[in-house]
Structure formats: C-alpha cells, structure tokens
Protein backbone atom coordinates (compact mmCIF):
# COMPACT_ATOMS: atom_id res chain seq x y z
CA UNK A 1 5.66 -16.12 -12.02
CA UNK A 2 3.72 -13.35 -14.07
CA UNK A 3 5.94 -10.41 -12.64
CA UNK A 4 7.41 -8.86 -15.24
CA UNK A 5 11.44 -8.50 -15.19
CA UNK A 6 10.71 -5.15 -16.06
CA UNK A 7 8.68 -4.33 -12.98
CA UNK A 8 11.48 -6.69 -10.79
CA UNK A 9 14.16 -4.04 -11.93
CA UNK A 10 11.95 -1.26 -11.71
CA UNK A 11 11.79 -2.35 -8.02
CA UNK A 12 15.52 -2.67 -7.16
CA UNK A 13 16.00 0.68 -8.65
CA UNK A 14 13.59 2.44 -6.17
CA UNK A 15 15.57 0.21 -3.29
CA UNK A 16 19.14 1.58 -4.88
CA UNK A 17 17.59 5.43 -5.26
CA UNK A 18 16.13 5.02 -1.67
CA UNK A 19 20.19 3.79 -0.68
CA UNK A 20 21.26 6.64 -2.23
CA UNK A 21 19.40 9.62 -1.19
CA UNK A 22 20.14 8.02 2.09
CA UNK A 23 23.72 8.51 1.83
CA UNK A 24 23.39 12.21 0.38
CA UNK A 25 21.50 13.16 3.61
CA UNK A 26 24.31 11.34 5.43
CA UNK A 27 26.89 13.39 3.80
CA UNK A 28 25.28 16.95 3.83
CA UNK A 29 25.10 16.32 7.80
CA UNK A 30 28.04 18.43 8.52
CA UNK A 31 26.69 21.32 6.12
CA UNK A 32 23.15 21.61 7.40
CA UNK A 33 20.69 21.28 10.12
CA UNK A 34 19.37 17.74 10.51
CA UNK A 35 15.78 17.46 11.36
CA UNK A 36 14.56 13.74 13.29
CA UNK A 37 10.55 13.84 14.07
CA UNK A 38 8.96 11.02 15.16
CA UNK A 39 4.66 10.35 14.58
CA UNK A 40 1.50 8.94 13.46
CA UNK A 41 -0.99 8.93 10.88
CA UNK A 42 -4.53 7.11 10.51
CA UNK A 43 -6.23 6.63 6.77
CA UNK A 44 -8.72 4.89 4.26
CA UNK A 45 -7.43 3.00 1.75
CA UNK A 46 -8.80 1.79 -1.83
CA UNK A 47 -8.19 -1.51 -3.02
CA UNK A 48 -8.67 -4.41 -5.50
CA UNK A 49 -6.11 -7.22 -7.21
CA UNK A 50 -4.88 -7.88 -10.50
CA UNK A 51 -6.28 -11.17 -11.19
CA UNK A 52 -5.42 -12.82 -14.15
CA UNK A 53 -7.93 -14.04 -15.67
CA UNK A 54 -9.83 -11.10 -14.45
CA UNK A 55 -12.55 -11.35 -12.16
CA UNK A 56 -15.47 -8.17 -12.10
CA UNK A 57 -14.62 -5.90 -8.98
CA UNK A 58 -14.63 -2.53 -7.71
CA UNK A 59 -12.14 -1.18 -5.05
CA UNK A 60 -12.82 -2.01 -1.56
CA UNK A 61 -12.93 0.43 1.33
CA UNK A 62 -10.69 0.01 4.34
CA UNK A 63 -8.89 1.67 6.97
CA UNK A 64 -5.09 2.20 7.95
CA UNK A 65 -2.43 3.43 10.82
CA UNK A 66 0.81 3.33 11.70
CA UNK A 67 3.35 4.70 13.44
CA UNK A 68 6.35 6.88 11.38
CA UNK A 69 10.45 7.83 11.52
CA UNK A 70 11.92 10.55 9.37
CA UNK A 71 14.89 11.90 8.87
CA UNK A 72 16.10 14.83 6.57
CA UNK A 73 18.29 17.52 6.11
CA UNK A 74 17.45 21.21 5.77
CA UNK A 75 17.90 20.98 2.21
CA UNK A 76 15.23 18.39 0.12
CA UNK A 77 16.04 15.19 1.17
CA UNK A 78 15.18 13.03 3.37
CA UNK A 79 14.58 9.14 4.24
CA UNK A 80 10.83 7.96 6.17
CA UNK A 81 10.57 4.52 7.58
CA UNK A 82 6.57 3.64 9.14
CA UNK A 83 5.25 0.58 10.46
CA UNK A 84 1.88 0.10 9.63
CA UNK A 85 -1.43 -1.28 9.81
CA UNK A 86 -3.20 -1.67 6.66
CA UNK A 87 -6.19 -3.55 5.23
CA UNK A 88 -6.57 -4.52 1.62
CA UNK A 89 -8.39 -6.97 -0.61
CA UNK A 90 -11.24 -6.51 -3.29
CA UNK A 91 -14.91 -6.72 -3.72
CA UNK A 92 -16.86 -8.91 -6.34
CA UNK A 93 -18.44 -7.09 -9.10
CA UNK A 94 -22.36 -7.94 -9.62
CA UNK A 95 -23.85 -5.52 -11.96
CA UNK A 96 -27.91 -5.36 -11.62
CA UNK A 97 -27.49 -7.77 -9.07
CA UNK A 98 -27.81 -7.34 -4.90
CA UNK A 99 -25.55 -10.10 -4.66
CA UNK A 100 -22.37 -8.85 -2.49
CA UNK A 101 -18.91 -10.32 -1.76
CA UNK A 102 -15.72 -9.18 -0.54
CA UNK A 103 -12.51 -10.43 0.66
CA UNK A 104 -10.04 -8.40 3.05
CA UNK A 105 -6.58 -9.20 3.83
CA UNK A 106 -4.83 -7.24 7.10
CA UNK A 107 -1.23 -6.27 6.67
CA UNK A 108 2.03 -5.19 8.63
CA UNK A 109 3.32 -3.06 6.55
CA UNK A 110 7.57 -1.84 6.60
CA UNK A 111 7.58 1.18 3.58
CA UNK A 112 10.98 2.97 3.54
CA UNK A 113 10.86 5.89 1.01
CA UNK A 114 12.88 8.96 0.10
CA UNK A 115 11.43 12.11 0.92
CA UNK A 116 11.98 14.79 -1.32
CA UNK A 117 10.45 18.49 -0.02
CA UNK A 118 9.91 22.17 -0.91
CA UNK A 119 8.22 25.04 0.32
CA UNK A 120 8.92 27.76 3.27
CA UNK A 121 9.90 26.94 7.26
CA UNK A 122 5.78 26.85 7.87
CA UNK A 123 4.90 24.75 4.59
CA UNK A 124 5.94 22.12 2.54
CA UNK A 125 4.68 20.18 -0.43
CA UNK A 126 6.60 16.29 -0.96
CA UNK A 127 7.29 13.58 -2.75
CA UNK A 128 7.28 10.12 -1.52
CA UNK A 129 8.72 7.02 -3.02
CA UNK A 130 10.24 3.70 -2.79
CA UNK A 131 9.90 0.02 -1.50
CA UNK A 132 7.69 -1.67 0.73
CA UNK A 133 7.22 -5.07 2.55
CA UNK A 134 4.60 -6.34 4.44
CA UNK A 135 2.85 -9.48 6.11
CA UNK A 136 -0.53 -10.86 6.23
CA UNK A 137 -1.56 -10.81 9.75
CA UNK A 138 -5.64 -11.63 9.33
CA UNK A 139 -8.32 -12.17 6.56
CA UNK A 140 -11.67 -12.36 6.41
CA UNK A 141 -15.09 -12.45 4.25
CA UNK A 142 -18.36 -10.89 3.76
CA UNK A 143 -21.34 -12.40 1.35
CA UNK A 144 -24.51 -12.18 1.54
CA UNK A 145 -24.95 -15.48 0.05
CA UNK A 146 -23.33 -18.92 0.51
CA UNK A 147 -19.84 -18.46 -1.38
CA UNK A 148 -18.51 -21.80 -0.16
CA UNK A 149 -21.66 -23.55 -2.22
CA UNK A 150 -22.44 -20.91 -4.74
CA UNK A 151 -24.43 -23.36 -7.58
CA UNK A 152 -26.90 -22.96 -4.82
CA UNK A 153 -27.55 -19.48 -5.77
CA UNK A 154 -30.24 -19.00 -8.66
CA UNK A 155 -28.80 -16.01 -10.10
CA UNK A 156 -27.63 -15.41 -13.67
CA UNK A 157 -24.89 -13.09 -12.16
CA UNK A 158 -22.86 -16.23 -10.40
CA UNK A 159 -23.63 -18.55 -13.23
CA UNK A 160 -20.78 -18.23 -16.08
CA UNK A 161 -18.25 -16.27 -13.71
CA UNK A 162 -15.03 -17.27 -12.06
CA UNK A 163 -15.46 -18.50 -8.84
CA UNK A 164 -12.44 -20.08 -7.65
CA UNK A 165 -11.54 -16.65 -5.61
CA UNK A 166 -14.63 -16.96 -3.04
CA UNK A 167 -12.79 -19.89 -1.39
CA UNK A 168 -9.27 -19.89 -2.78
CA UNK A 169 -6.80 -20.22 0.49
CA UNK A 170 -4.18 -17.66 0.97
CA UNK A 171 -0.66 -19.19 -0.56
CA UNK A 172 1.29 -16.50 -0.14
CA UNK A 173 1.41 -14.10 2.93
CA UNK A 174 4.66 -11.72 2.21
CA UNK A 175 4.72 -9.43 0.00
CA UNK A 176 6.64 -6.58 -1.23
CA UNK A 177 5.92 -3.79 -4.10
CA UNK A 178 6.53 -0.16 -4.85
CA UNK A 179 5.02 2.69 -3.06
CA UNK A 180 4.86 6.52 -3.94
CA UNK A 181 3.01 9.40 -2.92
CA UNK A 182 2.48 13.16 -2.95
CA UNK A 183 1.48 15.55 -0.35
CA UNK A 184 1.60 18.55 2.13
CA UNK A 185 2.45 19.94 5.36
CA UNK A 186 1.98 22.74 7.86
CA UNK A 187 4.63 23.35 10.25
CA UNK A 188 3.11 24.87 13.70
CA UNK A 189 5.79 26.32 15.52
CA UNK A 190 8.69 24.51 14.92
CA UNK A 191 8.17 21.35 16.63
CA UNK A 192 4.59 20.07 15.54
CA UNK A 193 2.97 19.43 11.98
CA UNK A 194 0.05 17.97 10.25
CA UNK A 195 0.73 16.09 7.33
CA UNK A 196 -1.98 15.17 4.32
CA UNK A 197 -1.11 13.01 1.74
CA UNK A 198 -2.10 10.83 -0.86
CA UNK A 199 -0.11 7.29 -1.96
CA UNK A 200 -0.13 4.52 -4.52
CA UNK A 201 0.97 0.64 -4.38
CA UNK A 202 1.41 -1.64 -6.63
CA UNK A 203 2.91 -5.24 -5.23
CA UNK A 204 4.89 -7.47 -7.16
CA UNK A 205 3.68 -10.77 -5.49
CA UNK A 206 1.09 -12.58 -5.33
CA UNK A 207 -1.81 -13.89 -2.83
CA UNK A 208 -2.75 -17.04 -4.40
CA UNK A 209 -0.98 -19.79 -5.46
CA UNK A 210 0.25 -19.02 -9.38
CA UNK A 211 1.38 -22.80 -10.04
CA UNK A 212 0.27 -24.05 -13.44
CA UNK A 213 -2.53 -26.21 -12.14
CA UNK A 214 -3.97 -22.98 -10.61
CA UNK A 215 -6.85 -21.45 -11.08
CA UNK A 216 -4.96 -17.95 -11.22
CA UNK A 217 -1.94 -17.13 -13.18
CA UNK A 218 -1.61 -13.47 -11.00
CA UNK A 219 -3.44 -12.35 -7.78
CA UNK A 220 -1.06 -9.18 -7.14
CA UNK A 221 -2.55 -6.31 -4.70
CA UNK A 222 -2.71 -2.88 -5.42
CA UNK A 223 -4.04 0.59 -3.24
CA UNK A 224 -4.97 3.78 -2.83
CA UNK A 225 -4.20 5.39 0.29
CA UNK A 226 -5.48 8.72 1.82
CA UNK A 227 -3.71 9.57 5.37
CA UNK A 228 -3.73 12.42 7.65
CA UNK A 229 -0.70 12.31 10.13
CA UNK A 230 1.32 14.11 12.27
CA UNK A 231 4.81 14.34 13.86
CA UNK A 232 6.89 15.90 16.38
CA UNK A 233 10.27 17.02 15.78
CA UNK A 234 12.86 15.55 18.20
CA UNK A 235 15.87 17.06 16.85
C-alpha cells in the first residue's frame, strides 16, 4: 500500500494523544467544573485526491453537517466526538478547455479530537486534532461529455491524459485519516455559543483499488472544511 509507515505512526500517535488528554480531563474532574454541551454545525468543504500517477484537478466544492458531543473541563482540555455528513471527491482539470468532470463521494463521518481552548468565560480561540473514520454512503458524477466512451470526444485536452478515474469503481469504502483544526467561539450567556472554525484532512486509505495490476498506485482523499456551529451546554 503507498501509506507511508511514517504517516501510519503519525496516526496512532494522534489516537494515543486523543486517549490521553481524555484521561487528564477525567482526572481533573474532582478539581474543576466540567462543562457537557451538546450541537450542530453545517459547512462547505474543499476537496481533491492524491492520485498517484497524478491526474490534473482542482478542489471540488461541497457541503457538510453533523451533529456534535463535547466534553471539557474548566481548564484547556477537552475531548469532541461529531457524527457527520460530508461530501468529498475531486474535479478534472481541463485547462483552455470547457470540458468538465467531477466525481463526489458522500461520507459518514466519526472524528474524535482533543480540544484544547483559551480565552475569557465569553470567548475562546481552539485547537482541534486527532483521528477520524468514516464510510462511503453515495457517489455520483457530473460531465458534460460522455466519460464512459471518452475517444469519442475530439478534444486535444482528453487525448494523452489518464483516464482510468472517469469510470474506475469504488474498491474501497472505509476510510480513516487525521483531522485538525483551528477556530473560535462566543459564549452568549452561559448556555449557548456559536462556533467558527476551520479544519484539515488528510486520509490514509485509499478509494480505488491499489493492487499492482491497477491503474492507480494511491487514490487517498484529502479536505478543507469551513463550518459554522453551535451548541448548548447541558451541564
């Protein structure tokens, strides 16, 4: 697989930092204040994948929401699981050319992330980071020519390209990666906030089959996420 071991380690790292801020917001529960809120939060995301050999794309516009779970203590730390709806994919490159293609996947998304935080009782700036796993749920295409018998197409811009991507099937519909973001929030009295924040992902698996007779050696996803949210504090 081309995953680097580097990356692999990189990953169970986040998982045993994640593990362990856990437990230090476990412990400090008899010292301070625990805080539980419970919301939502709707996005755009920014997308392409790391094919290898390359293939000419820019990032692809799509949408996300989820529902979210935090917990922290009144001191820095704390621990956010979501569940989330998120689409991703890429979108074919054709310089001079009004030829257009693009490919979206639709995920299920589990991130679970350590929280770190700073700022007064009405705002905070944060940290975000750790593991994610997800699940294709959908795909789906949009050309404006025939992809599925492209030699048809007498442009200079198909010719001499890779094509196996415009009707590759999906092999692989898990994956996982690493996830981290930075943001803010404003408290409003106590119980409510809005939340703005910004996040990157890069997965460590692939879409499409990486076998040696494939056409692809890597086909790993990776996105930009913009998301306004909100919660309400429970506890």
């Amino acid at each position: 697989m081309r995953n680097s071991h580097g990356i692999e380690r990189l990953m169970v790292g986040l998982t045993v930092l994640v593990a362990l801020c856990s437990g230090l917001v476990a412990n400090g529960q008899t010292h301070y204040e625990s805080n539980i809120a419970i919301g939502g939060k709707s996005g755009i995301t920014l997308s392409k994948l790391n094919f290898n050999p390359s293939v000419p794309q820019t990032m692809l516009l799509g949408a996300m929401a989820g529902v979210t779970f935090r917990y922290m203590e009144e001191r820095h730390f704390g621990i956010i699981a979501e569940l989330n709806v998120e689409q991703r994919g890429w979108k074919e490159k054709f310089e001079g050319s009004a030829l257009r293609y693009s490919r979206r996947f639709t995920y299920l998304q589990l991130p679970v992330l350590t929280h770190i935080y700073f700022g007064s009782s009405k705002f905070h700036g944060f940290f975000n980071l750790g593991p994610e796993i997800a699940f294709m749920i959908s795909q789906s295409t949009s050309s404006n020519f025939d992809y599925q018998n492209w030699k048809t197409v007498a442009d200079e811009f198909v010719i001499g390209r890779n094509t196996d991507q415009f009707t590759i099937p999906v092999e692989y519909k898990f994956d996982y990666g690493i996830t981290a973001g930075a943001g803010m929030e404003l408290i409003m009295g106590g119980k409510h906030s809005v939340v703005l924040e910004g996040r990157f992902y890069y997965g460590l698996h692939d879409v499409f089959s990486h076998d040696a007779a494939a056409p692809f050696s890597a086909s790993s996803g990776m996105s930009i996420l913009v998301t306004l949210g909100y919660y309400f504090r429970i506890k």
